[in-house]
C-alpha atoms as a PDB file:
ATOM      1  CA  UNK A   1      -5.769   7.474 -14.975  1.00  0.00           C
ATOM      2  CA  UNK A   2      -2.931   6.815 -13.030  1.00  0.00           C
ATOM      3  CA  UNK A   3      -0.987   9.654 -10.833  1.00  0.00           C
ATOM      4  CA  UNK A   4       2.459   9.271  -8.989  1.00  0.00           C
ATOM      5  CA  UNK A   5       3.009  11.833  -6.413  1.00  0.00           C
ATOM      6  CA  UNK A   6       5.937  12.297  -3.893  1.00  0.00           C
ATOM      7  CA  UNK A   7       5.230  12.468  -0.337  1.00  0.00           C
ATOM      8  CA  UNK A   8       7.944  13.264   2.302  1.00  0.00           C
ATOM      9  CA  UNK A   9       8.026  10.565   5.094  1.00  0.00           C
ATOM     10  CA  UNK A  10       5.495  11.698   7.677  1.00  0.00           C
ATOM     11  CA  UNK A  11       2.767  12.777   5.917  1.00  0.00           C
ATOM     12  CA  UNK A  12       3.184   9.020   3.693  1.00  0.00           C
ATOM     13  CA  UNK A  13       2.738   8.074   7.245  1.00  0.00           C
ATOM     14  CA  UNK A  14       0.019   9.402   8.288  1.00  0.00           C
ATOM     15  CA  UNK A  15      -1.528   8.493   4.931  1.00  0.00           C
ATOM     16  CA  UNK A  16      -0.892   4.771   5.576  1.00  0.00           C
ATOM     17  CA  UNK A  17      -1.683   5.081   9.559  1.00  0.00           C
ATOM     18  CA  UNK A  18      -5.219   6.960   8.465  1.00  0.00           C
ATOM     19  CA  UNK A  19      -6.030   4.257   5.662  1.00  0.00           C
ATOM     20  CA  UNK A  20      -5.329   1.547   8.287  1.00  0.00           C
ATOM     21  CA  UNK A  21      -7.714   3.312  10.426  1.00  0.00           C
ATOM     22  CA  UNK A  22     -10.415   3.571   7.889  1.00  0.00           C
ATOM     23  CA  UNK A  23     -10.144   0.276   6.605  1.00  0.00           C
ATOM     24  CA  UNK A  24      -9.941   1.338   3.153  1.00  0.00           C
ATOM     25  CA  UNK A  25      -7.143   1.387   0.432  1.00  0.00           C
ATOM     26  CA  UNK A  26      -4.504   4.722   0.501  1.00  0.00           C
ATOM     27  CA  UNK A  27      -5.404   4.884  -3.027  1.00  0.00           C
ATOM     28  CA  UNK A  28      -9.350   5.438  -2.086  1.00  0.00           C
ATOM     29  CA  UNK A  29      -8.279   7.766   0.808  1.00  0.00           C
ATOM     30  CA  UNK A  30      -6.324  10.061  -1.192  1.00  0.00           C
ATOM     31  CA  UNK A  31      -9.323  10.286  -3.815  1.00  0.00           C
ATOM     32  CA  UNK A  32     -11.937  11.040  -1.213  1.00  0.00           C
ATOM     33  CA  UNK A  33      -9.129  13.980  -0.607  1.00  0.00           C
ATOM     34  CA  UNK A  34      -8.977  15.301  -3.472  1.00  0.00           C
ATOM     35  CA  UNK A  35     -12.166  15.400  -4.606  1.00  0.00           C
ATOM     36  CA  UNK A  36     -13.450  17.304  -1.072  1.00  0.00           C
ATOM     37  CA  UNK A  37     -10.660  19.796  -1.722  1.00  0.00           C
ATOM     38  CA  UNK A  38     -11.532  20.096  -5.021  1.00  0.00           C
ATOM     39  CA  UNK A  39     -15.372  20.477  -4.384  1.00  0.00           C
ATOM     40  CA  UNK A  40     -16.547  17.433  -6.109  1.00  0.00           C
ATOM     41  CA  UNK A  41     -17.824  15.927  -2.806  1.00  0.00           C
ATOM     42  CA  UNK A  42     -19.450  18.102  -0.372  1.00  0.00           C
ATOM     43  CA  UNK A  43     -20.631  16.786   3.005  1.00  0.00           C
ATOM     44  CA  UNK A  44     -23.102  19.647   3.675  1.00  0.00           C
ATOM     45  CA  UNK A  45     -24.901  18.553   0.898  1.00  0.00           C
ATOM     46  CA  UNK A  46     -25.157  15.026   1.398  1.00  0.00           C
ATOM     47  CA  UNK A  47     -25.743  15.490   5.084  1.00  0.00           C
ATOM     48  CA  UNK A  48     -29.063  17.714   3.584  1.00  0.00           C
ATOM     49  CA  UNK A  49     -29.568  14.876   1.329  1.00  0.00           C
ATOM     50  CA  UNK A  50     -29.835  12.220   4.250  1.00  0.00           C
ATOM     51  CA  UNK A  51     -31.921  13.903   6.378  1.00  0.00           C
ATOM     52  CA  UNK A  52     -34.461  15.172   3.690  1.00  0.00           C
ATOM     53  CA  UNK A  53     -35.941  11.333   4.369  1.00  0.00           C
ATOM     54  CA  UNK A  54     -35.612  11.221   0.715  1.00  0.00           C
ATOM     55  CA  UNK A  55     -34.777   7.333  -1.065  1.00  0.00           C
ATOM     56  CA  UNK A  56     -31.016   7.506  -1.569  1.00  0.00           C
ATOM     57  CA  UNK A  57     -29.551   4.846  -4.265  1.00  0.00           C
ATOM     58  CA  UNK A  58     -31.074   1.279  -4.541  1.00  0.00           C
ATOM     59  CA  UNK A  59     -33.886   0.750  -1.758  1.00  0.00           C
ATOM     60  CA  UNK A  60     -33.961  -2.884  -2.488  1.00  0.00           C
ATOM     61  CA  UNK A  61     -29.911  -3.405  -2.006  1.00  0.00           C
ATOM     62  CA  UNK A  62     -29.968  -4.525   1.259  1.00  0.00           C
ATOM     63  CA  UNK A  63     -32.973  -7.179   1.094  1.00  0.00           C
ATOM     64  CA  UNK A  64     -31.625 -10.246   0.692  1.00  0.00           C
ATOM     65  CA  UNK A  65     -28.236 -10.053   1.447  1.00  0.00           C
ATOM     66  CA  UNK A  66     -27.620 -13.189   3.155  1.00  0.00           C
ATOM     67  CA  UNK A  67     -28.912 -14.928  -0.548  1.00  0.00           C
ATOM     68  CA  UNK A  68     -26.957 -12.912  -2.575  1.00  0.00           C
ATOM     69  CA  UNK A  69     -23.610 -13.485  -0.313  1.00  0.00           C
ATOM     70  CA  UNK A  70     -25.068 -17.738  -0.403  1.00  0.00           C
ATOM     71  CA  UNK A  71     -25.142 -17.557  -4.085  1.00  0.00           C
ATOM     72  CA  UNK A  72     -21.798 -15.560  -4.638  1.00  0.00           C
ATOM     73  CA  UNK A  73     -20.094 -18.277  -2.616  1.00  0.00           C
ATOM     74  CA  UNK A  74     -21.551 -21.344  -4.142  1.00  0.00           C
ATOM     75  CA  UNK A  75     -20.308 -19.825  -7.630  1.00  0.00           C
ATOM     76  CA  UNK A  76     -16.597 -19.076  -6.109  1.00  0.00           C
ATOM     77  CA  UNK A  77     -16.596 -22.903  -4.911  1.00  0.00           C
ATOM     78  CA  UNK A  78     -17.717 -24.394  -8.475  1.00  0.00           C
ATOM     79  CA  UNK A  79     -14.871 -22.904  -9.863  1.00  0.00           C
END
């Protein structure tokens, strides 16, 4: 879904300057915002998360990376 909002001057600013900073997109930063604000994402939790030693998400999707990125290349060139 797509949302337009108005921002006065600075705070587009500091959007852009914080983005920059990040290295990610305003669009993702302004997400991550609203979803903490709106309790969707909760750092407590996923600090308590990380350090139960628990397996978080795919355990196998950093083994062979340097593959992966080999293969993903060769593709892009054959095009």
């Amino acid at each position: 879904m797509a949302l337009s909002v108005r921002l006065d001057p600075v705070l587009a600013a500091r959007v852009d300057e914080e983005s920059k900073r990040l290295g990610i997109s305003k669009s993702d930063l302004v997400k991550d915002a609203l979803e903490l604000r709106l309790g969707l994402k909760n750092p407590y939790n996923l600090l308590r998360q990380v350090r139960s030693g628990n397996p978080m998400g795919d355990s196998a999707a950093s083994e062979r990376t340097g593959a992966g990125l080999r293969a993903k290349l060769r593709a892009k060139r054959s095009h």
